[in-house]
N, C-alpha and C. Protein backbone atom coordinates (compact mmCIF):
# COMPACT_ATOMS: atom_id res chain seq x y z
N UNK A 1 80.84 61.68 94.63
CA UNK A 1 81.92 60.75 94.80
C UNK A 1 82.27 60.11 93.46
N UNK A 2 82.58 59.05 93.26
CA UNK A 2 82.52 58.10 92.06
C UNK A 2 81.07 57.11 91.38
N UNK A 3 81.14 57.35 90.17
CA UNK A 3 80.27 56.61 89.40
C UNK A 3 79.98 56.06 88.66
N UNK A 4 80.11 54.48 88.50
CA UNK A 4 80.05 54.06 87.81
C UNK A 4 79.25 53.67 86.40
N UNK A 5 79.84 53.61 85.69
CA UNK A 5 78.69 53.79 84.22
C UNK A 5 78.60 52.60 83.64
N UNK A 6 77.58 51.67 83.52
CA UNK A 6 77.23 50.15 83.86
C UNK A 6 76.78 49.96 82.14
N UNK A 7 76.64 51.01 81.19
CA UNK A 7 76.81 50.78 80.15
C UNK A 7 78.02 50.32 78.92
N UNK A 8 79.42 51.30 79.73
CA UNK A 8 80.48 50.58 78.94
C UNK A 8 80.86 49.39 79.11
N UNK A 9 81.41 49.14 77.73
CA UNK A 9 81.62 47.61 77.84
C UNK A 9 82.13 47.65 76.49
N UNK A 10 83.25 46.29 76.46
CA UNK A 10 84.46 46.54 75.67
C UNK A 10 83.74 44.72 74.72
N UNK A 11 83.94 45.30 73.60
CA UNK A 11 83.37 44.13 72.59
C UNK A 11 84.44 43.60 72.10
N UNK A 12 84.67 42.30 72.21
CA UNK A 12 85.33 41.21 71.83
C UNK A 12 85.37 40.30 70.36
N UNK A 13 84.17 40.68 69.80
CA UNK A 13 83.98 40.35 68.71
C UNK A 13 84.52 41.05 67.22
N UNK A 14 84.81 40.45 66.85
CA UNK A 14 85.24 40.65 65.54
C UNK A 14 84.51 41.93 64.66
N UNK A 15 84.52 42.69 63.88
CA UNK A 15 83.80 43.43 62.65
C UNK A 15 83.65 42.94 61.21
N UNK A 16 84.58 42.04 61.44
CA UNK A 16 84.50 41.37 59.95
C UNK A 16 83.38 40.87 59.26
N UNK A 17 83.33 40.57 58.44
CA UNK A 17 82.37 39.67 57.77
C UNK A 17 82.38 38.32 57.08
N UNK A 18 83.81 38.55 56.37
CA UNK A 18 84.31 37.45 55.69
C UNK A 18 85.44 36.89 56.84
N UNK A 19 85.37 35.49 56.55
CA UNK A 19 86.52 34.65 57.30
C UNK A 19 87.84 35.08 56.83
N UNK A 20 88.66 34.90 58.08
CA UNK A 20 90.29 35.70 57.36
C UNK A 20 90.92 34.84 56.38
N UNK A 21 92.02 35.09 55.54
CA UNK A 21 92.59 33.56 54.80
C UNK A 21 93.03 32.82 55.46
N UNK A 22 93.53 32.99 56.41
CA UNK A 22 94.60 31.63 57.15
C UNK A 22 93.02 30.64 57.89
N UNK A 23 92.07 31.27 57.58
CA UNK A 23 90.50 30.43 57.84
C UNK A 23 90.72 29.88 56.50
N UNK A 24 90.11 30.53 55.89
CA UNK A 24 90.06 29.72 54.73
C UNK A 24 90.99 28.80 54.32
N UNK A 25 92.32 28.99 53.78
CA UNK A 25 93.54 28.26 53.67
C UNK A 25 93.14 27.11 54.57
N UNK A 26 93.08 26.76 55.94
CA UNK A 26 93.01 25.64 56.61
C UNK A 26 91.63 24.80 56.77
N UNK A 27 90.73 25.25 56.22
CA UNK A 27 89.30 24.71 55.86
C UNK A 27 89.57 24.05 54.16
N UNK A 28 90.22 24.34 53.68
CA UNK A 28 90.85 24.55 52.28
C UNK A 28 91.19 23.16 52.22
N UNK A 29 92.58 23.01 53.33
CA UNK A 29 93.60 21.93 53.45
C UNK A 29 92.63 20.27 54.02
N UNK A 30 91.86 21.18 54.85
CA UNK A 30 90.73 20.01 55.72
C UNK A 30 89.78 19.73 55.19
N UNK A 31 89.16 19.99 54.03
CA UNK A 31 88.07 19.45 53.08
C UNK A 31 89.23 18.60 51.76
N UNK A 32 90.28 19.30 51.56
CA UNK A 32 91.16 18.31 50.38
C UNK A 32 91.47 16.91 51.01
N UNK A 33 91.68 17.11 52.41
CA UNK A 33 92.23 15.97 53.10
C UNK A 33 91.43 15.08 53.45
N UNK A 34 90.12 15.53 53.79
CA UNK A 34 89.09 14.36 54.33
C UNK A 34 88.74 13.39 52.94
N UNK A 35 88.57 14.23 51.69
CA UNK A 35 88.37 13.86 50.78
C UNK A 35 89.31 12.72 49.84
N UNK A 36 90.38 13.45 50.39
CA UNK A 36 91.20 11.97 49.87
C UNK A 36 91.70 11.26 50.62
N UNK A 37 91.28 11.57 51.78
CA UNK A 37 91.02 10.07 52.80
C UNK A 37 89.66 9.29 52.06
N UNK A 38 88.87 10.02 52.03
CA UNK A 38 87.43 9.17 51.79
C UNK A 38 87.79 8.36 50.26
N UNK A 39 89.02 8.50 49.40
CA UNK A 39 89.06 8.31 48.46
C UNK A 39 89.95 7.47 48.48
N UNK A 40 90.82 7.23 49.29
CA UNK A 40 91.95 6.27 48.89
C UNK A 40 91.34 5.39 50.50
N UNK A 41 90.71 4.85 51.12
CA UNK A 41 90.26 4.62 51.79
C UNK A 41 89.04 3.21 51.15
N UNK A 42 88.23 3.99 50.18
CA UNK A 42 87.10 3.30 49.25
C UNK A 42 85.86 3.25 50.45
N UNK A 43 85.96 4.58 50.65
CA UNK A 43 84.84 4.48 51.93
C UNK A 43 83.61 5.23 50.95
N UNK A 44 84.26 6.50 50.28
CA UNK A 44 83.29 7.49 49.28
C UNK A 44 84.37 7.70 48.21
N UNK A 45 83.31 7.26 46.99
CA UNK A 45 84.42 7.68 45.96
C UNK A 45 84.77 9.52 45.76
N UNK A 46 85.83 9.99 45.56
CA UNK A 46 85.69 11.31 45.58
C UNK A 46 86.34 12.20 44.36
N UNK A 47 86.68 10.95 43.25
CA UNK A 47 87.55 11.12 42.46
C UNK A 47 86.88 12.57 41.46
N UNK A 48 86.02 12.44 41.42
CA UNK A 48 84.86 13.51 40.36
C UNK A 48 85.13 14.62 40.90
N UNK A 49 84.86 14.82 42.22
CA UNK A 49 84.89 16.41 42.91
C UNK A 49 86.33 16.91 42.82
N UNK A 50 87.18 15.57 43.30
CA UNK A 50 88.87 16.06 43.44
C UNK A 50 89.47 16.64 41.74
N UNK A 51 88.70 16.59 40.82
CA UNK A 51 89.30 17.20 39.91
C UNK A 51 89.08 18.32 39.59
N UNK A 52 87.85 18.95 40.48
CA UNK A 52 87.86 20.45 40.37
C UNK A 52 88.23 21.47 41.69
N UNK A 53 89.01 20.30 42.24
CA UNK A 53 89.37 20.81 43.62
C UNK A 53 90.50 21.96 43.44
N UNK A 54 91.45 21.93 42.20
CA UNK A 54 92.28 22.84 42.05
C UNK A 54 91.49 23.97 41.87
N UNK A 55 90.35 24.25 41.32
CA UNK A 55 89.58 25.65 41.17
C UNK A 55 89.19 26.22 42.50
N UNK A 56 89.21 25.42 43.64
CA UNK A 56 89.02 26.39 44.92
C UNK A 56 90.26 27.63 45.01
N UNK A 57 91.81 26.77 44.48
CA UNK A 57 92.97 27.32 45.06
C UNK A 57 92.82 28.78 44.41
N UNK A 58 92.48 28.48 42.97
CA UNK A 58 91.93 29.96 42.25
C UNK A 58 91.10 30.71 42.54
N UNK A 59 90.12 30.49 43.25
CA UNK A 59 89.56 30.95 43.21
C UNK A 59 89.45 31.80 44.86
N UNK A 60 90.12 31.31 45.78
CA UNK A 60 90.59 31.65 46.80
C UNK A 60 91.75 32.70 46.57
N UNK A 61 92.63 32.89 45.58
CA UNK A 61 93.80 33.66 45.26
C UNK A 61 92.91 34.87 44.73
N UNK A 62 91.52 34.30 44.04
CA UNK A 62 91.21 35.62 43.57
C UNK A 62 90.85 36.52 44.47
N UNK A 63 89.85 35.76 45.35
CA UNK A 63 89.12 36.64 46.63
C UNK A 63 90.48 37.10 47.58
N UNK A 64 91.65 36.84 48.39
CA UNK A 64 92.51 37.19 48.28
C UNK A 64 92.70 38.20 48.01
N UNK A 65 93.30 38.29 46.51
CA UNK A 65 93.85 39.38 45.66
C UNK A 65 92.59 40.74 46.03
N UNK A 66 91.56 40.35 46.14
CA UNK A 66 90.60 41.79 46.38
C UNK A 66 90.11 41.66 47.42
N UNK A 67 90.45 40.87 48.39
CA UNK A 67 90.06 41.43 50.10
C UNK A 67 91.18 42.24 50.16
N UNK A 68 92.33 41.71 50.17
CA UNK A 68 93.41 42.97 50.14
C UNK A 68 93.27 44.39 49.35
N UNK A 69 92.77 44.61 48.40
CA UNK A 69 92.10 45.86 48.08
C UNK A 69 94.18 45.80 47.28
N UNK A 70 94.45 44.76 46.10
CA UNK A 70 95.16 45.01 45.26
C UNK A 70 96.36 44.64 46.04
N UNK A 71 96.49 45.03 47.06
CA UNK A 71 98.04 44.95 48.14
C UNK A 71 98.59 43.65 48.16
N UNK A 72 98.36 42.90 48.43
CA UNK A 72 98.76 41.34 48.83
C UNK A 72 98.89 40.78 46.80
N UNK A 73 99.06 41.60 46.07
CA UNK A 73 99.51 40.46 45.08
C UNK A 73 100.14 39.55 45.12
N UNK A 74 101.26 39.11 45.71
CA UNK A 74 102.43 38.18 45.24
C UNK A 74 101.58 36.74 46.14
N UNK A 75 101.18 37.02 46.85
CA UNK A 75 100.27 35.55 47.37
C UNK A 75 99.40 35.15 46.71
N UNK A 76 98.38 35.82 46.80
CA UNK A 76 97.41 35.67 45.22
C UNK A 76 97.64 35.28 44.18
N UNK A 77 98.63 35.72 43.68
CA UNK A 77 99.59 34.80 42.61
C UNK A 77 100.01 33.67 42.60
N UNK A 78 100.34 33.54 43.92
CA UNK A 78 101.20 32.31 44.18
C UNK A 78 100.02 30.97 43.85
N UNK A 79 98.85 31.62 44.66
CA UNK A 79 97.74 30.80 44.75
C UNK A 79 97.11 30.41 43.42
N UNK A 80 97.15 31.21 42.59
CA UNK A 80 96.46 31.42 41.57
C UNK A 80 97.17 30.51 40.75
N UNK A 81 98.30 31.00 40.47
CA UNK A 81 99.36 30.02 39.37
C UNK A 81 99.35 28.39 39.85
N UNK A 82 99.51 28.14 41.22
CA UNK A 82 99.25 26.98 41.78
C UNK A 82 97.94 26.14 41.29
N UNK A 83 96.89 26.55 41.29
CA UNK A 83 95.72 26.08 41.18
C UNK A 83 95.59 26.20 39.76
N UNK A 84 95.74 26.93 38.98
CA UNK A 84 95.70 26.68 37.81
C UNK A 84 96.85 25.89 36.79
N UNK A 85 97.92 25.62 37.22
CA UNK A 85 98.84 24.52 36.99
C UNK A 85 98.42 23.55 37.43
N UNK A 86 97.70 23.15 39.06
CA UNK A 86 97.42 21.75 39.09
C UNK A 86 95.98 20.92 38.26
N UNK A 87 95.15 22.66 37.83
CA UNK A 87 94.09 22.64 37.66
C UNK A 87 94.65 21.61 35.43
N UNK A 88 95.45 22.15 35.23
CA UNK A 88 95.59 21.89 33.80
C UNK A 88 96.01 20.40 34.00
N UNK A 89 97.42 20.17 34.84
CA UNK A 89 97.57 18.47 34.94
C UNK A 89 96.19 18.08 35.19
N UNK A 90 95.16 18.14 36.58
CA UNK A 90 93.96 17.33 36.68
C UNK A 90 93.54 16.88 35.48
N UNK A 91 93.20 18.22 34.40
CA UNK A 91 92.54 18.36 33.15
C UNK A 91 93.10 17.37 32.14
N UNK A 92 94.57 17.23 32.23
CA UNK A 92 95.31 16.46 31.33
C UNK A 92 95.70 18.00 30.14
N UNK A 93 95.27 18.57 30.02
CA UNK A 93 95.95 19.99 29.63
C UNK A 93 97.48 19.47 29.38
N UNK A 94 97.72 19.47 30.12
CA UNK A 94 99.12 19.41 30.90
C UNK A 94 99.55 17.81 31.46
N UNK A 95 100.98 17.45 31.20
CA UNK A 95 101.82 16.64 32.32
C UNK A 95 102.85 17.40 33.41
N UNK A 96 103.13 16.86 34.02
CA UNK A 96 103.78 17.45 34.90
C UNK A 96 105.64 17.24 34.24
N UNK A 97 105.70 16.52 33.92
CA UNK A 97 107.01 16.57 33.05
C UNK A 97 107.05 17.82 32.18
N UNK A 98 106.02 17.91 31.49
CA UNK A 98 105.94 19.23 30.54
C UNK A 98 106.28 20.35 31.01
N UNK A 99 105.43 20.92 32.19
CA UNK A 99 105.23 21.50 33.15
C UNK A 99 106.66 22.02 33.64
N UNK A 100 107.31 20.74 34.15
CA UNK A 100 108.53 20.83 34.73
C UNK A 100 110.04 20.92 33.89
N UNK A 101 109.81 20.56 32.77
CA UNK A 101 110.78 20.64 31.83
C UNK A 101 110.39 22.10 31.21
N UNK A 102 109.83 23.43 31.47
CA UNK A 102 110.00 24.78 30.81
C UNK A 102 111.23 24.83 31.31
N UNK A 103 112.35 25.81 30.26
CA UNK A 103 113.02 26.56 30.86
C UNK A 103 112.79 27.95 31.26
N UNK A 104 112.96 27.83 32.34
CA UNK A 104 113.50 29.61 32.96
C UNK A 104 113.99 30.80 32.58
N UNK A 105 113.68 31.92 32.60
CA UNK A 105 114.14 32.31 31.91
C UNK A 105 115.39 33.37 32.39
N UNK A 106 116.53 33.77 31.97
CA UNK A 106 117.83 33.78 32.39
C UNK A 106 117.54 35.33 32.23
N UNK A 107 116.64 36.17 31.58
CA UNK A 107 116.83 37.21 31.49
C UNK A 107 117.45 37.93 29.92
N UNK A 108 118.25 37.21 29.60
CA UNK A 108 118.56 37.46 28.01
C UNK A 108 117.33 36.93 26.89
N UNK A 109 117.72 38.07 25.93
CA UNK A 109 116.54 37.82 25.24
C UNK A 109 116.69 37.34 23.80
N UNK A 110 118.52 37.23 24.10
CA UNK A 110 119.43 36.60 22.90
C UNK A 110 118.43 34.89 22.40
N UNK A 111 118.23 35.29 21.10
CA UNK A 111 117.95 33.47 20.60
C UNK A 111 119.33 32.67 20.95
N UNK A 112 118.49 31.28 21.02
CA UNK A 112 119.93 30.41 20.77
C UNK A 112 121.14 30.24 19.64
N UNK A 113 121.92 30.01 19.63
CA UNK A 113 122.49 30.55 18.38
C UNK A 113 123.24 31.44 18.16
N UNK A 114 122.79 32.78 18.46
CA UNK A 114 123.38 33.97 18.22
C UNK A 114 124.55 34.34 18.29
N UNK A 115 125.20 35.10 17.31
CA UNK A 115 126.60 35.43 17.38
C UNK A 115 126.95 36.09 18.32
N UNK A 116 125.94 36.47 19.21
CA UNK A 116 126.42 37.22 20.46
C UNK A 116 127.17 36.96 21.63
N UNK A 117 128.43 37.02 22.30
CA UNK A 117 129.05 35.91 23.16
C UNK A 117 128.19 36.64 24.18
N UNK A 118 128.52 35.19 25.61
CA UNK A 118 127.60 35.34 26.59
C UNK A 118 129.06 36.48 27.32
């Protein structure tokens, strides 16, 4: 007749190993946040750690960039340039006026000046 086979069974669990990014990313957001609650609060000072807090964002863009196995560049990037721009203001490297006053670049590679009309 029919028989049932009391061994299959359908697994629910994950294969992974590493947490996915949108884990990370939001563990990311929830340790920056508790922290500068605890900091503007004057419950725990947190000012020391929060200045190397931009090196997670890097360092998360890096792992990123090679869990994807090279594919996912343009996020990785995103992450990367992020964290290391906020990482240089923290540093004083950098102001953010500085920062924000580069110009862009238009694509011409004409100097200013040049007899060349636009």
């Amino acid at each position: 007749m029919f028989s049932i086979d009391l061994h299959t069974h359908i697994s629910t669990t994950s294969t992974r190993r590493f947490p996915s990014v949108q884990v990370l990313f939001g563990d990311l957001v929830v340790v920056l946040g508790v922290s500068l609650l605890l900091d503007t609060t004057v419950v725990f000072p947190t000012s020391a750690p929060l200045l190397c807090a931009p090196s997670l964002s890097v360092v998360v863009g890096v792992w990123v960039l090679f869990q994807s196995r090279l594919q996912n560049i343009v996020g990785a990037a995103v992450f990367i340039t992020i964290g290391a721009v906020w990482q240089a203001v923290a540093l004083d490297f950098a102001t953010v006026h500085r920062i924000s006053s580069l110009p862009a670049s238009s694509g011409r590679t004409d100097p200013p000046g040049s007899l060349r009309s636009a």
